[in-house]
Protein backbone atom coordinates (compact mmCIF):
# COMPACT_ATOMS: atom_id res chain seq x y z
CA UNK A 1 -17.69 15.94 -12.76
CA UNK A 2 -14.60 13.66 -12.61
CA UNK A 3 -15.10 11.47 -9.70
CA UNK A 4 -11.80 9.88 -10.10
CA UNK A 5 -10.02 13.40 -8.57
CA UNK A 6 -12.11 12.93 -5.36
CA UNK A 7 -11.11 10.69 -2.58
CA UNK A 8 -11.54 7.23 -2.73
CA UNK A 9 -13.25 6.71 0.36
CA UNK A 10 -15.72 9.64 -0.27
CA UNK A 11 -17.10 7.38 -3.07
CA UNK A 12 -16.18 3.88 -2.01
CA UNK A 13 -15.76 2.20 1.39
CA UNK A 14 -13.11 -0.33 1.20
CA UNK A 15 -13.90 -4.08 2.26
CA UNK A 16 -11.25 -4.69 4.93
CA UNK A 17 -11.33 -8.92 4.23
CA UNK A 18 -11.49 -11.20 1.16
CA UNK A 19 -14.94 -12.57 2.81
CA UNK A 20 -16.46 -9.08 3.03
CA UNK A 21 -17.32 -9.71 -1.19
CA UNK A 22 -18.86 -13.14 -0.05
CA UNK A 23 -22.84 -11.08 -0.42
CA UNK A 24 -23.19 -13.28 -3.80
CA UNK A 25 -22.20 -16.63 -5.37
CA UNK A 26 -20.76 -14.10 -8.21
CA UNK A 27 -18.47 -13.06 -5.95
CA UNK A 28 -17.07 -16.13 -4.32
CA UNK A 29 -16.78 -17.68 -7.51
CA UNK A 30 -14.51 -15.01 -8.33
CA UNK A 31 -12.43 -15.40 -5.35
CA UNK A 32 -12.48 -18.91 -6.04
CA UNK A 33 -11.08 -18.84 -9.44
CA UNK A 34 -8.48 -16.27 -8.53
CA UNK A 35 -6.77 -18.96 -6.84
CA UNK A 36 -5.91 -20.33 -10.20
CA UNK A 37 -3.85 -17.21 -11.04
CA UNK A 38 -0.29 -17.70 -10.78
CA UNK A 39 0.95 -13.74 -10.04
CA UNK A 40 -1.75 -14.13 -7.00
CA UNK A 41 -0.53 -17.53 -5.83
CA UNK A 42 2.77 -16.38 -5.95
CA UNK A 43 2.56 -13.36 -3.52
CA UNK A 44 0.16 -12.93 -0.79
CA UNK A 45 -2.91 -14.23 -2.09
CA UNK A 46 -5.68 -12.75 0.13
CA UNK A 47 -4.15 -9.34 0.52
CA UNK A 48 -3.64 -8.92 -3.12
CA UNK A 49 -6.91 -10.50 -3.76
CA UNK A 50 -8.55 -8.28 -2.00
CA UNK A 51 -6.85 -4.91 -3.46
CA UNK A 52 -7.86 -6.05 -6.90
CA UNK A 53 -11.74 -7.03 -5.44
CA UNK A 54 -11.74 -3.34 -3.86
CA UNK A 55 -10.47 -1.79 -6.76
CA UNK A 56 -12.81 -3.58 -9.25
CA UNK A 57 -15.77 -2.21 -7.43
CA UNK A 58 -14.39 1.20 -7.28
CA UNK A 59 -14.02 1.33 -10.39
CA UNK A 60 -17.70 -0.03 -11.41
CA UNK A 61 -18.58 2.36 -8.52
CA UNK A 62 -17.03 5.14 -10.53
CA UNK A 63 -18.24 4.15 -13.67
CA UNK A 64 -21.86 4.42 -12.88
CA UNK A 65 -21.75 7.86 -11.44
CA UNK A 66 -20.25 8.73 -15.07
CA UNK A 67 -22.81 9.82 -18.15
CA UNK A 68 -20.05 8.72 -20.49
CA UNK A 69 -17.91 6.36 -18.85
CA UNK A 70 -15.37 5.85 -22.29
CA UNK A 71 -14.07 9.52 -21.31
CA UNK A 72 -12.35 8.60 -17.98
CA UNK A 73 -10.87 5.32 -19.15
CA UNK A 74 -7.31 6.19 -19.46
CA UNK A 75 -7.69 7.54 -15.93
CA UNK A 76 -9.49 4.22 -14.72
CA UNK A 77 -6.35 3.02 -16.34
CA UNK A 78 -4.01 5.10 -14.34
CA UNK A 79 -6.10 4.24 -11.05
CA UNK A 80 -4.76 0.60 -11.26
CA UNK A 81 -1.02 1.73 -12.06
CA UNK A 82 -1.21 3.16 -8.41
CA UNK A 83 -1.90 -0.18 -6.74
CA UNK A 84 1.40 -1.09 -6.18
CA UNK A 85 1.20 -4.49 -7.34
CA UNK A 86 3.87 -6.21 -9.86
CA UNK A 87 3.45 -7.15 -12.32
CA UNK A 88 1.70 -4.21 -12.83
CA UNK A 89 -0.04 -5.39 -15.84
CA UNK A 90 -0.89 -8.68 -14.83
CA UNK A 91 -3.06 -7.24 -11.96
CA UNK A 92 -4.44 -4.86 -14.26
CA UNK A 93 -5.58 -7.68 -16.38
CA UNK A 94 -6.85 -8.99 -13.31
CA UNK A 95 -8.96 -6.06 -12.37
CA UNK A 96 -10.56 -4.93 -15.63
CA UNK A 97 -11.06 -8.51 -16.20
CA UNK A 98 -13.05 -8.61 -13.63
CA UNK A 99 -14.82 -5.03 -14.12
CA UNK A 100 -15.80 -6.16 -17.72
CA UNK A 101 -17.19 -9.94 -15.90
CA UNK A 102 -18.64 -7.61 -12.98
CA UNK A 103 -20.88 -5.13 -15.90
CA UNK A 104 -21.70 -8.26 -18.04
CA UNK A 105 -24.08 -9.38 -15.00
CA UNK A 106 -25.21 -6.16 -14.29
CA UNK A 107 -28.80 -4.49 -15.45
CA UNK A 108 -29.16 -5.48 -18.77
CA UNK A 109 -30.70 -1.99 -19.68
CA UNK A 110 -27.43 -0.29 -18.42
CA UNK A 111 -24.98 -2.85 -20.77
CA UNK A 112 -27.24 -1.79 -23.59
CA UNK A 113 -27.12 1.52 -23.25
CA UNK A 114 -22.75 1.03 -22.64
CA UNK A 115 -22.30 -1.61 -25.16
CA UNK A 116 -19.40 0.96 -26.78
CA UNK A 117 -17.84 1.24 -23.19
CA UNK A 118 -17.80 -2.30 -22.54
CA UNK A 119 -15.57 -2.83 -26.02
CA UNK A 120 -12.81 -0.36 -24.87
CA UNK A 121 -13.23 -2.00 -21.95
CA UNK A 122 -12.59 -5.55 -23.24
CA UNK A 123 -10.15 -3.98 -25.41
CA UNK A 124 -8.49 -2.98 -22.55
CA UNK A 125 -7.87 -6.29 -21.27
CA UNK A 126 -6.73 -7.98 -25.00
CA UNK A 127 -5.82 -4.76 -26.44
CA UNK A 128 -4.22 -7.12 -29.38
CA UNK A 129 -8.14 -7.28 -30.56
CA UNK A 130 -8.97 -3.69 -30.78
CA UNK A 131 -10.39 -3.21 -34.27
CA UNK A 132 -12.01 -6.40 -34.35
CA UNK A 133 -15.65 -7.69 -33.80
CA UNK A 134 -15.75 -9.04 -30.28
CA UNK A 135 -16.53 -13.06 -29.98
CA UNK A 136 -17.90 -15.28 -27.85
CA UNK A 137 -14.43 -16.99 -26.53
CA UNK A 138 -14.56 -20.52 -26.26
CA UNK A 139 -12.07 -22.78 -24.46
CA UNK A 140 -11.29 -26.51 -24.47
CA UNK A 141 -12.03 -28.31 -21.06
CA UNK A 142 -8.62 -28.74 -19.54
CA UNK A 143 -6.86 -26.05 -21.91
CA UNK A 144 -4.96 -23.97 -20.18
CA UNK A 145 -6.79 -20.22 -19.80
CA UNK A 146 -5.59 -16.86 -19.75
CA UNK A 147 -6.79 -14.66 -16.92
CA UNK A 148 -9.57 -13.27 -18.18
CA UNK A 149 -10.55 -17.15 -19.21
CA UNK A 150 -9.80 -18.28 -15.71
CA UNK A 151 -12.20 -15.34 -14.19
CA UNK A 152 -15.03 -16.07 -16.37
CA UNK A 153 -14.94 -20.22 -15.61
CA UNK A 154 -18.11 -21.42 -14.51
CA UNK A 155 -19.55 -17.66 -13.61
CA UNK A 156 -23.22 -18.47 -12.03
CA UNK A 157 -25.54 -16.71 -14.08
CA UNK A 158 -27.17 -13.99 -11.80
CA UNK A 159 -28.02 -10.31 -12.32
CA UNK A 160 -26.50 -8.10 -10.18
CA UNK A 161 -28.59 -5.46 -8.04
CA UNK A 162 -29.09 -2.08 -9.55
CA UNK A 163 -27.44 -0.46 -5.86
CA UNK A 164 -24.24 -3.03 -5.93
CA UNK A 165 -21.72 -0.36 -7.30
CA UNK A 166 -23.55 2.63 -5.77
CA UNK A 167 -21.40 5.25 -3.62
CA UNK A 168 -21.07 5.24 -0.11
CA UNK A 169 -23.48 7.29 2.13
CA UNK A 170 -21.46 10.16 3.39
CA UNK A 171 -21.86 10.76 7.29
CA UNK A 172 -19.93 11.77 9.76
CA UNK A 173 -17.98 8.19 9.65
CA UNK A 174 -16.90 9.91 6.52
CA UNK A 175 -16.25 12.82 8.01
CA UNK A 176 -14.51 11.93 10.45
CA UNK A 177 -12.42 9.95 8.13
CA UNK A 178 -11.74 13.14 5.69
CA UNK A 179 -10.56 15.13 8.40
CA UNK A 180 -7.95 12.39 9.43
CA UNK A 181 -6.70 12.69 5.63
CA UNK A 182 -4.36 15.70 4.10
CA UNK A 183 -6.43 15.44 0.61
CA UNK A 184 -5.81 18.65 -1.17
CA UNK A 185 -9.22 20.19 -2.01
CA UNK A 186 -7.59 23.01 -2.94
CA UNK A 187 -6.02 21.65 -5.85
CA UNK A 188 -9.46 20.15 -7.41
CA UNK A 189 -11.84 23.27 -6.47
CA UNK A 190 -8.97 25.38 -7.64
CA UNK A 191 -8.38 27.13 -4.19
CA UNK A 192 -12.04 26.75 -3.06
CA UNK A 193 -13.48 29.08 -6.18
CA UNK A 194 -17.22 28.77 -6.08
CA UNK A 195 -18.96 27.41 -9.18
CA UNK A 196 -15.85 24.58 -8.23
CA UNK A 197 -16.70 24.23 -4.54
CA UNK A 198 -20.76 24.00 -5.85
CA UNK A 199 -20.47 21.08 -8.51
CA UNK A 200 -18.33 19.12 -5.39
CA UNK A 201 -20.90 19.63 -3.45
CA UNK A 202 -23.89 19.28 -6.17
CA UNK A 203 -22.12 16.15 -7.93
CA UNK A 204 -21.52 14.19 -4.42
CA UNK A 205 -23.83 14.84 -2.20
CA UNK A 206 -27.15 12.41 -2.99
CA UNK A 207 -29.28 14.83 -0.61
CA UNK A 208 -29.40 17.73 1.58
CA UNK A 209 -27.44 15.59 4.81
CA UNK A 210 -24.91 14.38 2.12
CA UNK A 211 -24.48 17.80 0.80
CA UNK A 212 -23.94 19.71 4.44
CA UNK A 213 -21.48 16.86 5.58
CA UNK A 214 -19.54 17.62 2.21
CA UNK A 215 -19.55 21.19 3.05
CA UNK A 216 -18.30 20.45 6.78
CA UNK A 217 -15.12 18.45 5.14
CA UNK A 218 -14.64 21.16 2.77
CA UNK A 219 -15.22 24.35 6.22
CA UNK A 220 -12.15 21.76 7.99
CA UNK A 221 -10.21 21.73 4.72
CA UNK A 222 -10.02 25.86 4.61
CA UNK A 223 -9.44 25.89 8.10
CA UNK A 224 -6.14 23.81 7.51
CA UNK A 225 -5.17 25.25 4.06
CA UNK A 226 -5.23 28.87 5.00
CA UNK A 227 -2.96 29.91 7.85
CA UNK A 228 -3.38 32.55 10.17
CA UNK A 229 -5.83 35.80 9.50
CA UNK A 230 -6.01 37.01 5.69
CA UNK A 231 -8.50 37.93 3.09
CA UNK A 232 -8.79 34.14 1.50
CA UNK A 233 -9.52 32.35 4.05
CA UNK A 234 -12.11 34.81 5.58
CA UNK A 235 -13.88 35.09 1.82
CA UNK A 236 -13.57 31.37 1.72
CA UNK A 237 -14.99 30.96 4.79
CA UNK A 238 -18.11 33.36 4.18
CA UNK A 239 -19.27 31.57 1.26
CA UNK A 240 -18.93 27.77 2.88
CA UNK A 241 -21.41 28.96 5.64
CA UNK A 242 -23.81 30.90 3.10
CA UNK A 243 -23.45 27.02 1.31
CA UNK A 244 -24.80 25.08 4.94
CA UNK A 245 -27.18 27.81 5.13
CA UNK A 246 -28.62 27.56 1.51
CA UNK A 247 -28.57 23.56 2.43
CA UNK A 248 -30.34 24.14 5.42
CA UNK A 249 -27.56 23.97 8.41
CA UNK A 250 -27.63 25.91 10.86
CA UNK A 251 -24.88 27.47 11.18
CA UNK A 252 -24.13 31.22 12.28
CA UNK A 253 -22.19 33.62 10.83
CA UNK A 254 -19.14 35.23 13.53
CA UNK A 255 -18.95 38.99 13.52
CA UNK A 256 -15.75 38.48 15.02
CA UNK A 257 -12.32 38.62 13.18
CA UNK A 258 -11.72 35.16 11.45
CA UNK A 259 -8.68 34.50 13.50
CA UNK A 260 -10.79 34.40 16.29
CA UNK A 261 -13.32 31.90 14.44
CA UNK A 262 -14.13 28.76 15.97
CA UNK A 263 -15.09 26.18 13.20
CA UNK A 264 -18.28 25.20 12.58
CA UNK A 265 -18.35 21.60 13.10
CA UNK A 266 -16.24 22.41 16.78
CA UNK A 267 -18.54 24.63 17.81
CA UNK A 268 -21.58 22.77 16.73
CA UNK A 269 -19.20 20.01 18.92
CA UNK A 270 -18.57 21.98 21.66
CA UNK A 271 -22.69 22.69 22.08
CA UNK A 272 -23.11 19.17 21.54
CA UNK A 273 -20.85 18.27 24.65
CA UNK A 274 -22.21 20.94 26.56
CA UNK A 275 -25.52 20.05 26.38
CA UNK A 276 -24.63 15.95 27.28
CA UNK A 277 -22.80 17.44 30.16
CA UNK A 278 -25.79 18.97 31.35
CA UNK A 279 -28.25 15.89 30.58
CA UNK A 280 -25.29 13.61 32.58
CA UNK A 281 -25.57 16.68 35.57
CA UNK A 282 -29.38 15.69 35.48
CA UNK A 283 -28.53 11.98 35.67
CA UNK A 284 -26.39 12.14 38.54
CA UNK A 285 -28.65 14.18 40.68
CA UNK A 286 -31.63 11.99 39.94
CA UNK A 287 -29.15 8.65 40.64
CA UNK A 288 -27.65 10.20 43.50
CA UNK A 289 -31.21 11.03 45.45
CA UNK A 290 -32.36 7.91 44.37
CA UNK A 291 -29.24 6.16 45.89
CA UNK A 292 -29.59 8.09 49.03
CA UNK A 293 -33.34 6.60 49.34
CA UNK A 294 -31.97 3.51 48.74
CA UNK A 295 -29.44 3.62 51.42
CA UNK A 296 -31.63 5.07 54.27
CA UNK A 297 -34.32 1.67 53.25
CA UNK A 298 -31.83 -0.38 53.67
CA UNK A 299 -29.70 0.12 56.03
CA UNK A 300 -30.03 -1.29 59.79
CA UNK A 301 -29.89 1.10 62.72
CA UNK A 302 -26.71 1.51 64.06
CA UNK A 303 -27.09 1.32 68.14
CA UNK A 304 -24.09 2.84 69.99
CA UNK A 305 -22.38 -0.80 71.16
CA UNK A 306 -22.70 -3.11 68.09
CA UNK A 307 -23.32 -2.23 64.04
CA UNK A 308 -24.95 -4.91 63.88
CA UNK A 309 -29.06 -5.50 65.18
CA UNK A 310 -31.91 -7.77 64.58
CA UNK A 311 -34.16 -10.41 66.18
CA UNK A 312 -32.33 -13.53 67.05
CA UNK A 313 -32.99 -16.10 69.89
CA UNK A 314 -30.67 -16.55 72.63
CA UNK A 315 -28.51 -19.66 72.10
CA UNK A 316 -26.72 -22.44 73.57
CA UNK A 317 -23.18 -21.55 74.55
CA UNK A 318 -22.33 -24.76 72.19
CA UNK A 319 -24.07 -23.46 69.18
CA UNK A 320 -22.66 -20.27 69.40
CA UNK A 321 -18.77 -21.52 69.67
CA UNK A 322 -20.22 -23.49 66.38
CA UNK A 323 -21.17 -20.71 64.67
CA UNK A 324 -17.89 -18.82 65.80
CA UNK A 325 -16.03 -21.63 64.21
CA UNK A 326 -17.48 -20.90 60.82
CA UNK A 327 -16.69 -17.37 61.57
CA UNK A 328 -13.39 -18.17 62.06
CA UNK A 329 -12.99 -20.29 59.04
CA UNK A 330 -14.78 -18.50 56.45
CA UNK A 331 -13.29 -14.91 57.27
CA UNK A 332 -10.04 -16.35 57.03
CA UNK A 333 -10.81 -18.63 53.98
CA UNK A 334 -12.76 -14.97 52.36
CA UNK A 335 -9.72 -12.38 53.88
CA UNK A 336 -13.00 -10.77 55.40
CA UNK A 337 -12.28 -7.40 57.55
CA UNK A 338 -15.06 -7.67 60.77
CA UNK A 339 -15.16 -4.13 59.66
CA UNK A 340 -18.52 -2.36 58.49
CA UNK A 341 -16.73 -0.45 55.83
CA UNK A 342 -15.10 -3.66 54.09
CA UNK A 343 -17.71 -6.27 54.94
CA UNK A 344 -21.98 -6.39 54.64
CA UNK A 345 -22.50 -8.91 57.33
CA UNK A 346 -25.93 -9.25 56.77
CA UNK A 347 -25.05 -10.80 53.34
CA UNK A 348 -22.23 -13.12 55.23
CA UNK A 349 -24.71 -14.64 57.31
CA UNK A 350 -26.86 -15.55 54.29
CA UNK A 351 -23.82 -16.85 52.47
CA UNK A 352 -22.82 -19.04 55.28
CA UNK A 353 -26.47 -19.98 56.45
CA UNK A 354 -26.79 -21.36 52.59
CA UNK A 355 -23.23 -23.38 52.57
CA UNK A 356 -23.92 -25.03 56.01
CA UNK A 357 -28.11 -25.60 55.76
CA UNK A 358 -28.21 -24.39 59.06
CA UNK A 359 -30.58 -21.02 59.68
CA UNK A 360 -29.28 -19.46 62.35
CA UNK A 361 -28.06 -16.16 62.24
CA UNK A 362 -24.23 -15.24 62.76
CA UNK A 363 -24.89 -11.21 62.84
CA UNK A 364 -24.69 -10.09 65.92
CA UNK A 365 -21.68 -12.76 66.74
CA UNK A 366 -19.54 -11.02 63.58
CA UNK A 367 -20.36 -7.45 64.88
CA UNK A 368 -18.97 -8.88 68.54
CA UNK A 369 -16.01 -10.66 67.23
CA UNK A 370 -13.09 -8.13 67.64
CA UNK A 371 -14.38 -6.97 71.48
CA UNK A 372 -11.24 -7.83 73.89
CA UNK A 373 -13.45 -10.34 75.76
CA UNK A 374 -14.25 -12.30 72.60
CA UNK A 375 -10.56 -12.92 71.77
CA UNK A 376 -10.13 -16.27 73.85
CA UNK A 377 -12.89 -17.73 72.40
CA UNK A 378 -12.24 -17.01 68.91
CA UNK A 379 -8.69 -18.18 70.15
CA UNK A 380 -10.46 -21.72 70.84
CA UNK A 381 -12.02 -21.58 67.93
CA UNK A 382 -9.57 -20.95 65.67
CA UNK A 383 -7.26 -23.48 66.98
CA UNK A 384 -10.28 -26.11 66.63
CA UNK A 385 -10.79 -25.47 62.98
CA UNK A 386 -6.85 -25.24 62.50
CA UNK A 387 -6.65 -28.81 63.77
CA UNK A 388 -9.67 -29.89 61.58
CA UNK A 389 -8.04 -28.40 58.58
CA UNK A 390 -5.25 -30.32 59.17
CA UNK A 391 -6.77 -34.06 59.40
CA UNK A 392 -7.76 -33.20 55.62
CA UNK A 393 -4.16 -33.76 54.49
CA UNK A 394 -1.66 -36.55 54.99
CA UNK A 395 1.13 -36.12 57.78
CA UNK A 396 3.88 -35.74 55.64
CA UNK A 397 2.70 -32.36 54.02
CA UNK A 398 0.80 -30.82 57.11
CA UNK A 399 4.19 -28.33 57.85
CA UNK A 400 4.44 -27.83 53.73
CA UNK A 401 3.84 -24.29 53.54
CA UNK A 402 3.61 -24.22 50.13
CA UNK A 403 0.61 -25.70 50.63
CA UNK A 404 -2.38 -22.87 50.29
CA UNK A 405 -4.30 -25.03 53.51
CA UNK A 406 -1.47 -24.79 55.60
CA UNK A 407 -1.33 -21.12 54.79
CA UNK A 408 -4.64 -20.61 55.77
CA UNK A 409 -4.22 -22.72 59.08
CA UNK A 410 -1.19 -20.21 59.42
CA UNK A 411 -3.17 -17.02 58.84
CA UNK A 412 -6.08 -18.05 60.82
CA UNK A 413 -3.98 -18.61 64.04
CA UNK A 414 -2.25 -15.45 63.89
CA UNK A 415 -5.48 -13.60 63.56
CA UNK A 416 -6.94 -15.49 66.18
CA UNK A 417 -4.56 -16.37 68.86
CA UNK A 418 -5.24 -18.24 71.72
CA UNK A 419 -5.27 -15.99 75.10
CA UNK A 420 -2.17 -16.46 77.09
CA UNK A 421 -4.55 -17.28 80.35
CA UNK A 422 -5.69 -20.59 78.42
C-alpha cells in the first residue's frame, strides 16, 4: 500500500503550534537549533518551523507503516517539493535532516533492520557523498555548520518511543474532517473497484472501529462522486454496505431506488437525533413536574387584598415610616417594580434586613406600597431620603445632574411624589 496517495490527515494529525513538539528534550533542542538557520530566520520563523516539524513526522509517520521504506523515497521527496517553502531545497535539507536525526534516536532494532534506508536517506541530504562509506562528521567548536551540522548540535541522547511516529486513530474527528475535504478517492481506488476499496480499508484501518469509520468516509465519498440515479453508484453503494456489514456495522440495506437512498452515516444521524430528542422530551417532563412541586412548596398564599402574607408584629407608626424609607431608597437605588411578576419580595426583605442589621420585616409594607392611600407617605418618605442623599455631596454639585446621586434623588421623587394635600 502507498500511504503517501492517502490524505495526510488520515495518517497524521498536524501540530497546530511550534510548542505542540515540546513532549521531549529531542524535540526542543531541535527547535532550538533551528533558530540558527538562516532561510528560517529570514522568513517567519515559527510558521515555517513548524511546517518542516509537521512534515518531518509525517514523513517518519509514513515511513514506518512502509515494509520497504527505500521504495517511496522519491515520493517522500516530492512530498517536501509541495510545502511551498523557498528555497525549496534548503527546507528540504531541513526536513530530511531532521528525519535522518529523528530515526537515528529511534528503536535501535528498527535502524538495524533500515540501515540501507537510512544511507539513501543521508544521501539525500549530501547527495555529493552517495557512493561513499558514511562517517562520523566531526566539526570544530565555533566552525561554522551546515544544516544538517546545526540540527545535530548537542542532540540529548534519548531513545525515542516505539508509538512516536505511529498514525493517527481514525474517529469520527477524522471523519468529520474527510467529509469537509474534496479528496478524490476515486482516483486512488480506481473508481471505488473492490480488491482497491479492500486494501484502503485493510491497510488503514488498525481495527474493526478504524476500518467501519474508513468505510463511512469512503459511503460519503460515492455519495458525492456519483450524481444522480445510475448503475455505478448503486453497485458502488451495495458493496460499501456488504463492507460495514462484514466489519460488523450495522447498517441496512434500502430496497428502495438509490436516488431515494439516505446515506448511511445520516441516517444512522438522523436515529441518533431522534432518539436524544426523545431522552430531552423525558427530561423536560421530569424537570417540569419537578418545577411545578417546587413552585406550589414555595410559594406564599396569595389572599385577595395583598400578595404578600406572613407573621409580623404590629409596629410603631415611626418604625414603619423607617422601614418605608429604605423602601423608598433601595427600590429606587435597585429600579425594583413593587410588582409580583418583576420582584420576590420575600428575598428584598432579607437583602435589606442584612444591609441595615435590623430584623424586621418590610413584606407586607412592599406589597402595600402602590395602594392610593400609601402615596403621601411614601411622598414623605421619599422627600426625606432625597434630602439625606443630598447632605452626602458638597453644595456646589447637588443640581449637577450628571451626577448618578442626583439622578437617583431625581428618579426617586418622581416616583414618589409628595401628595398635593401636604
Amino acid at each position: 500500500m502507498d500511504y503517501t496517495k492517502l490524505p495526510l490527515s488520515i495518517v497524521y494529525k498536524k501540530r497546530e503550534n511550534l510548542v505542540d513538539f515540546f513532549n521531549n528534550d529531542l524535540n526542543m533542542t531541535f527547535v532550538k537549533n533551528m533558530q540558527e538557520i538562516d532561510i528560517l530566520l529570514e522568513s517567519d520563523f515559527e510558521a515555517h518551523a513548524l511546517i518542516c516539524m509537521n512534515a518531518a513526522y509525517y514523513i517518519c509517520t509514513l515511513i514506518m507503516l512502509e515494509e520497504y521504506p527505500t521504495w517511496r523515497l522519491t515520493l517522500y521527496d516530492s512530498i517536501l517539493c509541495h510545502l511551498n517553502l523557498h528555497p525549496v531545497e534548503g527546507h528540504k535539507k531541513i526536513v530530511f535532516s531532521l528525519v535522518y536525526l529523528m530515526l537515528k534516536h529511534y528503536d535501535q532494532n528498527w535502524q538495524k533492520g533500515h540501515s540501507d534506508f537510512l544511507g539513501k536517506l543521508y544521501v539525500e541530504i549530501y547527495p555529493e557523498e552517495k557512493g561513499k562509506r558514511l562517517h562520523v562528521r566531526a566539526y570544530i567548536e565555533g566552525a561554522p555548520r551546515d544544516i544538517f551540522g546545526t540540527l545535530e548540535n548537542h542532540l540529548p541522547a534519548l531513545v525515542l518511543p516505539n508509538d512516536e511516529f505511529a498514525p493517527r486513530t481514525i474517529n469520527n474527528a477524522v471523519v468529520r474532517e474527510m467529509k469537509s475535504t474534496n479528496f478524490d478517492w476515486a482516483a486512488i481506488t480506481d473508481y471505488y473497484k473492490d480488491n482497491k476499496v479492500k486494501e484502503i480499508i485493510e491497510s488503514v484501518g488498525k481495527n474493526l472501529e478504524e476500518k467501519r469509520y474508513i468505510i463511512e468516509i469512503l459511503i460519503d465519498s460515492v455519495l458525492k462522486f456519483y450524481n444522480g440515479d445510475n448503475w455505478y453508484k448503486t453497485e458502488r453503494m451495495k458493496m460499501l454496505h456488504g463492507l460495514m456489514k462484514e466489519y460488523g456495522g450495522s447498517i441496512e440495506e434500502n430496497d428502495q431506488d438509490e436516488s431515494d437512498t439516505v446515506s448511511v452515516q445520516y441516517a444512522a444521524r438522523i436515529r441518533k437525533l431522534e432518539e436524544e430528542n426523545r431522552q430531552l422530551k423525558g427530561e423536560k417532563a421530569a424537570w417540569e413536574a419537578e418545577k411545578s412541586e417546587l413552585i406550589k412548596k414555595s410559594e406564599l398564599p396569595v389572599p385577595s387584598q395583598e400578595w404578600f402574607t406572613g407573621d409580623y408584629d404590629e409596629l410603631p407608626a415611626d418604625e414603619i415610616f423607617t422601614l418605608r424609607e429604605r423602601l423608598v431608597f433601595f427600590a429606587t437605588v435597585l429600579s425594583l417594580e413593587h410588582n409580583k411578576k418583576y420582584t420576590v419580595a420575600k428575598n428584598l426583605e432579607t437583602f435589606i434586613k442584612e444591609l441595615c442589621n435590623d430584623q424586621k420585616g418590610i413584606g407586607i409594607l412592599f406589597s402595600r406600597m402602590k395602594k392610593p392611600d400609601e402615596m403621601a407617605a411614601n411622598g414623605k418618605a421619599a422627600k426625606k431620603v432625597a434630602n439625606l442623599m443630598k447632605l452626602i455631596i458638597p453644595k456646589e454639585y447637588r443640581n449637577n445632574q450628571r451626577l448618578r446621586i442626583n439622578q437617583l434623588i431625581e428618579s426617586m421623587l418622581l416616583n414618589y411624589p409628595e401628595s398635593d394635600d401636604d
